[in-house]
N, C-alpha and C. Protein backbone atom coordinates (compact mmCIF):
# COMPACT_ATOMS: atom_id res chain seq x y z
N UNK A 1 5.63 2.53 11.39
CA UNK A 1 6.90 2.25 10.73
C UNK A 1 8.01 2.94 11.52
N UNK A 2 9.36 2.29 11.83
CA UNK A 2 10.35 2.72 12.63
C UNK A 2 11.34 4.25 11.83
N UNK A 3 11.32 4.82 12.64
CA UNK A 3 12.44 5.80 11.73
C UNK A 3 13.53 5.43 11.55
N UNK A 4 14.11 5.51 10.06
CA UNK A 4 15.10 5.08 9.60
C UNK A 4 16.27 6.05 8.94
N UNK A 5 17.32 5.83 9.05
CA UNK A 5 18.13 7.18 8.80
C UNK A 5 19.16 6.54 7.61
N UNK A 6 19.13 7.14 6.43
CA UNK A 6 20.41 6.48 5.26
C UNK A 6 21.38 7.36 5.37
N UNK A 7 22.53 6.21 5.19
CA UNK A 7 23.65 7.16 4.86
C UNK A 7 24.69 6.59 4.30
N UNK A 8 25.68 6.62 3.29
CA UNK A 8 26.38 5.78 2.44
C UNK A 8 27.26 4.81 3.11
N UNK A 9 27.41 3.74 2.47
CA UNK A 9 28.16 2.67 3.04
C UNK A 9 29.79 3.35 3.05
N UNK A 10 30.47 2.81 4.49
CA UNK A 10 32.13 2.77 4.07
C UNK A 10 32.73 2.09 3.91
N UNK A 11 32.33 1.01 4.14
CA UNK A 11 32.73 -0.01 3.99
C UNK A 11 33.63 -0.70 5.61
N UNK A 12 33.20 -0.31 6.20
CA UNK A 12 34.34 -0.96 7.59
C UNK A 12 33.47 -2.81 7.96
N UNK A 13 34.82 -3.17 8.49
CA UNK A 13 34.35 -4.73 8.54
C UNK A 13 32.93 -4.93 9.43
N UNK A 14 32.87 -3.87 10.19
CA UNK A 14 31.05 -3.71 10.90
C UNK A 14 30.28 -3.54 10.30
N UNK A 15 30.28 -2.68 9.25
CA UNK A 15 29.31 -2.56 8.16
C UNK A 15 28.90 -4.10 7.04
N UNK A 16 30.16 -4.22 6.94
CA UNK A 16 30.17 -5.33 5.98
C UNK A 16 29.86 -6.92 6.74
N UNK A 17 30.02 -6.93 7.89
CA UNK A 17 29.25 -8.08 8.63
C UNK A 17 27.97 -8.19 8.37
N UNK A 18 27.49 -6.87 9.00
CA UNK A 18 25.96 -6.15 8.87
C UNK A 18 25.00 -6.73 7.92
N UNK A 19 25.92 -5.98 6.59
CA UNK A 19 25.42 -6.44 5.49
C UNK A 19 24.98 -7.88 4.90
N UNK A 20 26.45 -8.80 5.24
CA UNK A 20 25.99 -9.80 4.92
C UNK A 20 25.18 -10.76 5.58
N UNK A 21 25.22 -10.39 7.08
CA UNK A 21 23.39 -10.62 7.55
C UNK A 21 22.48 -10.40 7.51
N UNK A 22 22.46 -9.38 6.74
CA UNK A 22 21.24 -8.84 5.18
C UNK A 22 20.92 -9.96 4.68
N UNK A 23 22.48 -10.48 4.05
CA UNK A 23 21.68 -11.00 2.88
C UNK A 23 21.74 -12.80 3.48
N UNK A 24 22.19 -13.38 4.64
CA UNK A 24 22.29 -14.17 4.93
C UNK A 24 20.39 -14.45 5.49
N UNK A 25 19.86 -13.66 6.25
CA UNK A 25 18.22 -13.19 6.50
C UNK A 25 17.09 -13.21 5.36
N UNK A 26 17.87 -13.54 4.16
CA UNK A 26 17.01 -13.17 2.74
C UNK A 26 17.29 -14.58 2.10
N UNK A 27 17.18 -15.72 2.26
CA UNK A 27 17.78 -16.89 1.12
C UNK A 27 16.88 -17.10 0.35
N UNK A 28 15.49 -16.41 0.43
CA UNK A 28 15.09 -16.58 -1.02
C UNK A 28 15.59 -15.51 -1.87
N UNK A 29 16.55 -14.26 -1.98
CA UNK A 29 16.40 -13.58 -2.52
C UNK A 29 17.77 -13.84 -3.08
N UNK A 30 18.74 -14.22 -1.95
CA UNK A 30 19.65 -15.26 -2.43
C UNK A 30 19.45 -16.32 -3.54
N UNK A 31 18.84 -17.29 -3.26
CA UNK A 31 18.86 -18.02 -4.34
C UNK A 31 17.81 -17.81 -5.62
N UNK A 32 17.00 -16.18 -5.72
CA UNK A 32 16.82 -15.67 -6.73
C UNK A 32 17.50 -15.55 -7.71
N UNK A 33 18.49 -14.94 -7.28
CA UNK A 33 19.87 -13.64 -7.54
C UNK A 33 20.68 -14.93 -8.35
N UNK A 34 20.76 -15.84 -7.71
CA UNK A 34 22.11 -16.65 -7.97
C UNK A 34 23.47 -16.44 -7.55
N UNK A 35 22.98 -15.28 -7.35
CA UNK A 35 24.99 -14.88 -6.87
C UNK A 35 25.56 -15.25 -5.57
N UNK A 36 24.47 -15.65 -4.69
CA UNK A 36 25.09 -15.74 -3.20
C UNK A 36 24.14 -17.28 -2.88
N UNK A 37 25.04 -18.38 -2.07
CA UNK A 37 24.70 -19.27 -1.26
C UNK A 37 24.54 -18.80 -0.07
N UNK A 38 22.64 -18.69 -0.14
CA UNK A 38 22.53 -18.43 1.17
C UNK A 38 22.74 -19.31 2.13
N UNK A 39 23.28 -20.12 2.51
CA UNK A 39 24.41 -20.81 3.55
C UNK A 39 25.60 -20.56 3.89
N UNK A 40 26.02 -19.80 3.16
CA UNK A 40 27.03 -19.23 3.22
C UNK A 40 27.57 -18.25 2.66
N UNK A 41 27.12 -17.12 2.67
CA UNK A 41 27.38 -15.86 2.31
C UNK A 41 28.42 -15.33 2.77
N UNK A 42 29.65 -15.14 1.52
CA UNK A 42 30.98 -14.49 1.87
C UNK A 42 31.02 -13.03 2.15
N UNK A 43 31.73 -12.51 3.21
CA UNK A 43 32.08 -11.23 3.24
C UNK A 43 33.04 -10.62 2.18
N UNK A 44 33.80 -11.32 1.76
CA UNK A 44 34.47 -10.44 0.71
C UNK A 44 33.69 -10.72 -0.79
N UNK A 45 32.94 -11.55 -1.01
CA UNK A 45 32.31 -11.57 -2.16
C UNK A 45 31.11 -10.19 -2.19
N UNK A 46 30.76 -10.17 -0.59
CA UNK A 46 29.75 -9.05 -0.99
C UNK A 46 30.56 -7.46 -0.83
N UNK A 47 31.41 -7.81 0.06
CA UNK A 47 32.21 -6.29 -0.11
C UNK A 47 32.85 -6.13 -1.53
N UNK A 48 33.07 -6.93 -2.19
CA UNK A 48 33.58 -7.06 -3.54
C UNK A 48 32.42 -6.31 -4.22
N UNK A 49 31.14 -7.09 -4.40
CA UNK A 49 29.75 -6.29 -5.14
C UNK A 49 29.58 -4.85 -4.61
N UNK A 50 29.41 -4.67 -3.67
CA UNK A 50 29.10 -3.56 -2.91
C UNK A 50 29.97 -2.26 -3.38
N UNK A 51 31.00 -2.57 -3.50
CA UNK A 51 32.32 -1.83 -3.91
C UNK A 51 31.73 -1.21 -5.26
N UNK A 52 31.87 -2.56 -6.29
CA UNK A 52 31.69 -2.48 -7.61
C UNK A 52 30.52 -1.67 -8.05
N UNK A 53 29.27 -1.33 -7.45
CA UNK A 53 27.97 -1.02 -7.34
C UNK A 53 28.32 0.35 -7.08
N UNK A 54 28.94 0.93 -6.14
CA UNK A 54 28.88 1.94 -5.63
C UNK A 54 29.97 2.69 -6.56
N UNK A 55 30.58 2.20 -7.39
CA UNK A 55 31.27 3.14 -8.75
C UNK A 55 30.39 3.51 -9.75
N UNK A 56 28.96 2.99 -9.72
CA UNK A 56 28.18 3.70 -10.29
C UNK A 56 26.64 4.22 -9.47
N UNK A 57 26.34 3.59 -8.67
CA UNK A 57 25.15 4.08 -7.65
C UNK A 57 25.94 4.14 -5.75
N UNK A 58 24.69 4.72 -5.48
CA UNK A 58 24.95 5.25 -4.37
C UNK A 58 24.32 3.60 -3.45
N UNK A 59 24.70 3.71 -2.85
CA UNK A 59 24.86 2.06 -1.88
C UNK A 59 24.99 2.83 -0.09
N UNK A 60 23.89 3.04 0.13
CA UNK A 60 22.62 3.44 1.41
C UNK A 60 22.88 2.26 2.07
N UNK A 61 23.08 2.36 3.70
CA UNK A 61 22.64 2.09 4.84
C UNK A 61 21.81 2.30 5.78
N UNK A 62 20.19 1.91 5.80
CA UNK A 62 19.39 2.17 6.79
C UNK A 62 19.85 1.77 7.84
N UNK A 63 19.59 2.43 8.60
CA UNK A 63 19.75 2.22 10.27
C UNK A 63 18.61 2.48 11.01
N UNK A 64 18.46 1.85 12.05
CA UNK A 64 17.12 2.13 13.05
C UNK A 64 17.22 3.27 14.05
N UNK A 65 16.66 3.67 14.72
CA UNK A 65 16.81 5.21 15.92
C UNK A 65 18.25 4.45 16.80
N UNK A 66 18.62 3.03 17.01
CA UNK A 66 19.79 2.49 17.69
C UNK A 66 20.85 2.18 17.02
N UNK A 67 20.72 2.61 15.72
CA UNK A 67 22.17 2.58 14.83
C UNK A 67 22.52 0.92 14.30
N UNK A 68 21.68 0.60 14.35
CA UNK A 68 21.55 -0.82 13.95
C UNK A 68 21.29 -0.54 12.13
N UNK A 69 22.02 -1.46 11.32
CA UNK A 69 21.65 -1.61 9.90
C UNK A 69 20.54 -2.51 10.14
N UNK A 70 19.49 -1.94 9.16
CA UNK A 70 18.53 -2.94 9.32
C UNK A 70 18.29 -2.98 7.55
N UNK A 71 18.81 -2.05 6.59
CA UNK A 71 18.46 -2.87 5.57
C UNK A 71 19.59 -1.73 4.60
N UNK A 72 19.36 -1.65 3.39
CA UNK A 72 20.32 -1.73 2.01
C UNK A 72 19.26 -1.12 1.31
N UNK A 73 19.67 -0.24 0.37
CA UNK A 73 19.09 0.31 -0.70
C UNK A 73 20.44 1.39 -1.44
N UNK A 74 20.38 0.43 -2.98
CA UNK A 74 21.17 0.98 -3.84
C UNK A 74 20.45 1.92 -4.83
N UNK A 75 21.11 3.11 -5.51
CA UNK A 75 20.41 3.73 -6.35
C UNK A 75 20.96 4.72 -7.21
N UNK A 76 20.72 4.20 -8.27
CA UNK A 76 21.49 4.82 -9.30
C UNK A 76 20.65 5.94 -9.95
N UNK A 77 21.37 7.37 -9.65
CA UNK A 77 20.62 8.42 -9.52
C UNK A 77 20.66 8.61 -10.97
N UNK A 78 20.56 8.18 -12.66
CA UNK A 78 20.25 8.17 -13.97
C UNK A 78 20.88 7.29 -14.44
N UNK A 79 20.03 6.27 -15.24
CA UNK A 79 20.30 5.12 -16.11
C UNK A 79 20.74 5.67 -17.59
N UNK A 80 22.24 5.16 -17.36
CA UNK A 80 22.68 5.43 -18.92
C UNK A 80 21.80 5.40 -20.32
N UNK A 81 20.70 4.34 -20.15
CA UNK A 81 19.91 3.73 -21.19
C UNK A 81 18.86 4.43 -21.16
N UNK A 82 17.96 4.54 -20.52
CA UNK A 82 16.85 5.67 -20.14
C UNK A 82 16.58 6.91 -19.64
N UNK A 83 17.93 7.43 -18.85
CA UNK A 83 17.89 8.31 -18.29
C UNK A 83 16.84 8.57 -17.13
N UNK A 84 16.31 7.33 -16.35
CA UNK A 84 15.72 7.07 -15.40
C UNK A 84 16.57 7.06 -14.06
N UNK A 85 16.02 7.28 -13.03
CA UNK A 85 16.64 7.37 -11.63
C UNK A 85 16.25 5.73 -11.53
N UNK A 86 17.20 4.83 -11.14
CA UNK A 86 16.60 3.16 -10.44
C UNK A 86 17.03 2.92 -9.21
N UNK A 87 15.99 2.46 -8.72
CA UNK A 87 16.46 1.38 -7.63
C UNK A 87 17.19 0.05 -7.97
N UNK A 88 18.75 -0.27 -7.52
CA UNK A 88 19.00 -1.13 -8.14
C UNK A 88 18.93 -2.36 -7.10
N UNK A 89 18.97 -2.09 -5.65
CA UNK A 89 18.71 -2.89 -4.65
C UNK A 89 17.85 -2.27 -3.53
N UNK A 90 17.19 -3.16 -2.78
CA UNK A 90 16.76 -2.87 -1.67
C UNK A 90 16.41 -3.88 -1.07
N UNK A 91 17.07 -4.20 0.21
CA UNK A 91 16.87 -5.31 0.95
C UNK A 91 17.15 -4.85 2.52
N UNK A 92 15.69 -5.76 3.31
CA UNK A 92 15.46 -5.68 4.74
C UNK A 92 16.23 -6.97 5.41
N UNK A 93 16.68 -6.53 6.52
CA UNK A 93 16.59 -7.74 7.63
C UNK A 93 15.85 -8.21 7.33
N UNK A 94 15.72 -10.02 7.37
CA UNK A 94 14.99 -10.93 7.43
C UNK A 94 14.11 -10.78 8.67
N UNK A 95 14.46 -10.82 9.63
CA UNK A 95 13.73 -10.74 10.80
C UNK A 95 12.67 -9.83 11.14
N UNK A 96 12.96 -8.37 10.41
CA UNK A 96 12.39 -7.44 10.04
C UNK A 96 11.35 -7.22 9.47
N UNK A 97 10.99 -8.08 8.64
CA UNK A 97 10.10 -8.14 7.28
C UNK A 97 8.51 -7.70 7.65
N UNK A 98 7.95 -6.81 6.80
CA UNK A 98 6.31 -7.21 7.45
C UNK A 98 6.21 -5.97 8.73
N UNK A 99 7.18 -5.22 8.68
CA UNK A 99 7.35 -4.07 9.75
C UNK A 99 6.92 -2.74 8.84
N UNK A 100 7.05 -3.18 7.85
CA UNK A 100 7.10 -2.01 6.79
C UNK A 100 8.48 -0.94 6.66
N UNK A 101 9.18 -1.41 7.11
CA UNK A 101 10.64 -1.09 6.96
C UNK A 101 10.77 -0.63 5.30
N UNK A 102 10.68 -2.34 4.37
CA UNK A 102 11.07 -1.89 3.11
C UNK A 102 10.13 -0.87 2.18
N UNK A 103 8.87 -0.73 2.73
CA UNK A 103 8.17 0.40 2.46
C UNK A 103 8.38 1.68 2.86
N UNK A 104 9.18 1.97 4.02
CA UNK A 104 9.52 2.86 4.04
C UNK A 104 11.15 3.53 3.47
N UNK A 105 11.45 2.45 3.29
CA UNK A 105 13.31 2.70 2.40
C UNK A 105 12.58 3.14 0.61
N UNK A 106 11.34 2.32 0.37
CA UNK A 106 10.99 2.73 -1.24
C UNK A 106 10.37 4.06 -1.23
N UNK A 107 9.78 4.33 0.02
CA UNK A 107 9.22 6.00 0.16
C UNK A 107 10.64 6.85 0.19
N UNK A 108 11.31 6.16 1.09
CA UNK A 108 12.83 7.72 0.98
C UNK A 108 13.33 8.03 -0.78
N UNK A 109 13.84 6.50 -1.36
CA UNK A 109 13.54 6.57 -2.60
C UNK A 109 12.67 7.46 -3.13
N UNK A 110 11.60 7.17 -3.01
CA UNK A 110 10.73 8.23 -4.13
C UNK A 110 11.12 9.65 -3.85
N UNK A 111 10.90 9.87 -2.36
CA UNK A 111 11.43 11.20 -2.01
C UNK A 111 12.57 11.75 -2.53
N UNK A 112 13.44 10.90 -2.80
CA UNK A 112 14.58 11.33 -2.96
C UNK A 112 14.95 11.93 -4.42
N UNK A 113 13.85 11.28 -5.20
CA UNK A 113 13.39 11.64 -6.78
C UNK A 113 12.47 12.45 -7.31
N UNK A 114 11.87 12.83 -6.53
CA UNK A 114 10.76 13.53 -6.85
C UNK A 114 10.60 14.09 -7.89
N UNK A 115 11.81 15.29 -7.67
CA UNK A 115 12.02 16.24 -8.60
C UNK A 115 12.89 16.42 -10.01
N UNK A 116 13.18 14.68 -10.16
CA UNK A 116 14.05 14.21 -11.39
C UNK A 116 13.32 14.80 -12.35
N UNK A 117 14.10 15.26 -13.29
CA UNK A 117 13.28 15.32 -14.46
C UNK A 117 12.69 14.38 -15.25
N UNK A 118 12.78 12.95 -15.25
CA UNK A 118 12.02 11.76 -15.49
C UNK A 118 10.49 11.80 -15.55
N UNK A 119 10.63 12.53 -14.35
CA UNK A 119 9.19 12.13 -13.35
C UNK A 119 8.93 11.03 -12.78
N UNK A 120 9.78 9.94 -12.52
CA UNK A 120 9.41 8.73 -12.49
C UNK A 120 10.62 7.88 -11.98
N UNK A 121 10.48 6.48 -11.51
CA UNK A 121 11.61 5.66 -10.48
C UNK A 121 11.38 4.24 -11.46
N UNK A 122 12.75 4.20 -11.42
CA UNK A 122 12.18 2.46 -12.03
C UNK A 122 12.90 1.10 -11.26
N UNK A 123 12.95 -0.06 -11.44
CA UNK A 123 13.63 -1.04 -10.91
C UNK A 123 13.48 -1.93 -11.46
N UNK A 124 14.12 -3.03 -11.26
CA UNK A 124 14.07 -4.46 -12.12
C UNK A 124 13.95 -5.45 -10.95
N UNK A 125 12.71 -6.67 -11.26
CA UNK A 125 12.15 -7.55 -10.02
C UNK A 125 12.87 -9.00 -11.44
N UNK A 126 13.62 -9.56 -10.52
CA UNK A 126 13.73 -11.25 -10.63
C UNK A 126 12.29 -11.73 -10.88
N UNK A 127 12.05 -12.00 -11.99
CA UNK A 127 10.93 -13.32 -12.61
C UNK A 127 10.32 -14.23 -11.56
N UNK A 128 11.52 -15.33 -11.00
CA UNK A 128 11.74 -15.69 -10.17
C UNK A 128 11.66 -15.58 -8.63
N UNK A 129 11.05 -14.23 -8.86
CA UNK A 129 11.03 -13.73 -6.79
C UNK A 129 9.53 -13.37 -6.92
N UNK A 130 8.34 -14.10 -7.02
CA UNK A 130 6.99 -13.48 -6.28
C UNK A 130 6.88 -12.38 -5.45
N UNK A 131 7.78 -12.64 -4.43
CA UNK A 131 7.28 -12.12 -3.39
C UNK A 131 7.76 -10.72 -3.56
N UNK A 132 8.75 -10.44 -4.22
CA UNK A 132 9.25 -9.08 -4.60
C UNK A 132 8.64 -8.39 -5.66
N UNK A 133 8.16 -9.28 -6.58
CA UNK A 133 6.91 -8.70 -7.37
C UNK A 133 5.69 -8.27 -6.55
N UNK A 134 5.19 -9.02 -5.83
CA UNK A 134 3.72 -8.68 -4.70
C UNK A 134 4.58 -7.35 -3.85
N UNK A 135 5.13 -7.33 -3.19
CA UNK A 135 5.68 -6.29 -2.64
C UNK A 135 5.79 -5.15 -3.75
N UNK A 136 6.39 -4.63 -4.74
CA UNK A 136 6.36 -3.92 -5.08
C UNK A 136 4.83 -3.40 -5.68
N UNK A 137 4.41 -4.12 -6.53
CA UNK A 137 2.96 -3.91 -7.20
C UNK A 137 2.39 -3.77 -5.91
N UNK A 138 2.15 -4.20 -4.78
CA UNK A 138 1.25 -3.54 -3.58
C UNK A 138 1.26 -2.37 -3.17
N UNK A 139 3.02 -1.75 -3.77
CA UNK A 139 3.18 -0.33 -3.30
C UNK A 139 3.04 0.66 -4.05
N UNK A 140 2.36 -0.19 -5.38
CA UNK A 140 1.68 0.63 -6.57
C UNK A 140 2.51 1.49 -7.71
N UNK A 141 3.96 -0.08 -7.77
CA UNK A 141 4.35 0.20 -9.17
C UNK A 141 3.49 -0.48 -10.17
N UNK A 142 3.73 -0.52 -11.65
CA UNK A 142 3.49 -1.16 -13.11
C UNK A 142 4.15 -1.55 -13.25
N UNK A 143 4.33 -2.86 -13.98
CA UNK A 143 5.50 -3.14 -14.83
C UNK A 143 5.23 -2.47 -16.12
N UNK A 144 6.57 -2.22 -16.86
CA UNK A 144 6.37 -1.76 -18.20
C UNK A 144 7.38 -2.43 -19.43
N UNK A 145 7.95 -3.72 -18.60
CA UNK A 145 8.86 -4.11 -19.50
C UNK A 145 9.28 -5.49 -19.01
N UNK A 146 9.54 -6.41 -19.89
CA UNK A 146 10.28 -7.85 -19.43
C UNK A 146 11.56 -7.70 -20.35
N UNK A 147 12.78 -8.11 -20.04
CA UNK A 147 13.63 -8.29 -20.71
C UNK A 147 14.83 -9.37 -19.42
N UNK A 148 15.99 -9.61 -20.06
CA UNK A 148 16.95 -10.01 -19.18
C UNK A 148 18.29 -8.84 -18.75
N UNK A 149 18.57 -9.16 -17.39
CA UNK A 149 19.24 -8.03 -16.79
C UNK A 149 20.46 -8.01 -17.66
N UNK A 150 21.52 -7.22 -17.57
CA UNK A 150 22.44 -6.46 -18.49
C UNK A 150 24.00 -7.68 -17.59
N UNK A 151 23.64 -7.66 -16.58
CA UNK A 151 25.13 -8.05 -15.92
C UNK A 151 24.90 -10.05 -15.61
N UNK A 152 23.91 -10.42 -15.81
CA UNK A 152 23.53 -12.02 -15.30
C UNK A 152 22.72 -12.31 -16.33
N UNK A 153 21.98 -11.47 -17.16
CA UNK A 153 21.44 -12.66 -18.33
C UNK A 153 19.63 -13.20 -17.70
N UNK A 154 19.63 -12.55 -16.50
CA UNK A 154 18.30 -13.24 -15.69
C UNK A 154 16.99 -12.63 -16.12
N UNK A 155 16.06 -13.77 -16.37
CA UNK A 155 14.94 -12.97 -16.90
C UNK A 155 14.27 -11.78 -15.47
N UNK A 156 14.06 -10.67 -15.73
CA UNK A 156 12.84 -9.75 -15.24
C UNK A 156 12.15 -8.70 -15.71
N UNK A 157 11.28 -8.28 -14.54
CA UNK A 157 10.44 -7.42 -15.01
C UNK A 157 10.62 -6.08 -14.62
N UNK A 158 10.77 -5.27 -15.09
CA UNK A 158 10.93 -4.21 -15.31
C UNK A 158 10.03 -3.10 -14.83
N UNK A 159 9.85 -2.59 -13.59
CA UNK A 159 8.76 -1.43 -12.74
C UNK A 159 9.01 0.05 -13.16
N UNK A 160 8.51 1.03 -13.14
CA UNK A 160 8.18 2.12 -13.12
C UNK A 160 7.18 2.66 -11.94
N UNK A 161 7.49 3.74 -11.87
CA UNK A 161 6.51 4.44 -10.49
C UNK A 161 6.80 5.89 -10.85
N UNK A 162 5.10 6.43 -11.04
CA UNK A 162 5.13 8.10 -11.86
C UNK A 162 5.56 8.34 -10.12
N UNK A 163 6.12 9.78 -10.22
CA UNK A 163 6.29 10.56 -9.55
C UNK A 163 5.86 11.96 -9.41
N UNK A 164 5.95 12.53 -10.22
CA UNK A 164 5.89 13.49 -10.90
C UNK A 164 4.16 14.08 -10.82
């Protein structure tokens, strides 16, 4: 797995290109989400989210040893509702995939929690996205909950991962 270095978004129009060749590299996760045509993924629609996100979680830029963004991970260090640490995003380069990249952005995560008093990480997987369900359950979360998300109404499932 490549070493990867996070560090908060600033938002400059390089970053935000970056990004949305994130999510332009991802159109199934795109047309999970609903929020973005992956054909056309706006820069100010996602600097708009990105913005909005980061007034309540921290919104991470991986980079590779060449300073390249290679992926996104948001995280909201306690959930108003549970008082859980979540992952609220995490997304690789498309091209990337299968490198174990996003396994290693969910390890900094955990690391980064360890010592919550929770004991524990949670996240919410789109119904709708398999492959983000298999990915996570491979990396040996549970689900512990189905409900629909708070901001879109979308059915998912609901992960946990002891830590502790």
């Amino acid at each position: 797995m490549p070493r990867l270095a996070l560090a908060p978004a600033v938002f400059t129009p390089d970053e935000i290109s970056a990004v949305v060749d994130l999510y332009r590299t991802n159109p199934g996760y795109c047309r999970a989400s609903g929020e973005y045509d992956p054909d056309e993924v706006r820069a100010d629609q996602v600097e708009a989210d990105l913005r909005e996100e980061a007034e309540q979680s921290e919104v991470l830029l991986a980079r590779d040893p060449d300073g390249r963004i290679v992926g996104l991970l948001c995280l909201l260090p306690e959930h108003p509702r549970d008082g859980h640490p979540w992952i609220g995003l995490l997304l690789v380069h498309g091209d990337l995939h299968g490198q174990g990249l996003g396994r290693g952005l969910a390890v900094l995560a955990e690391e980064r929690f360890r010592t919550h008093p929770s004991g524990g990480l949670r996240l919410a997987v789109l119904e709708n996205n398999p492959s983000a369900l298999a990915f996570w359950t491979a990396l040996g979360w549970r689900e512990i909950a189905r409900r629909r998300d708070v901001q879109h109404g979308r059915p998912c499932i609901v992960m946990h991962r002891q830590l502790a």
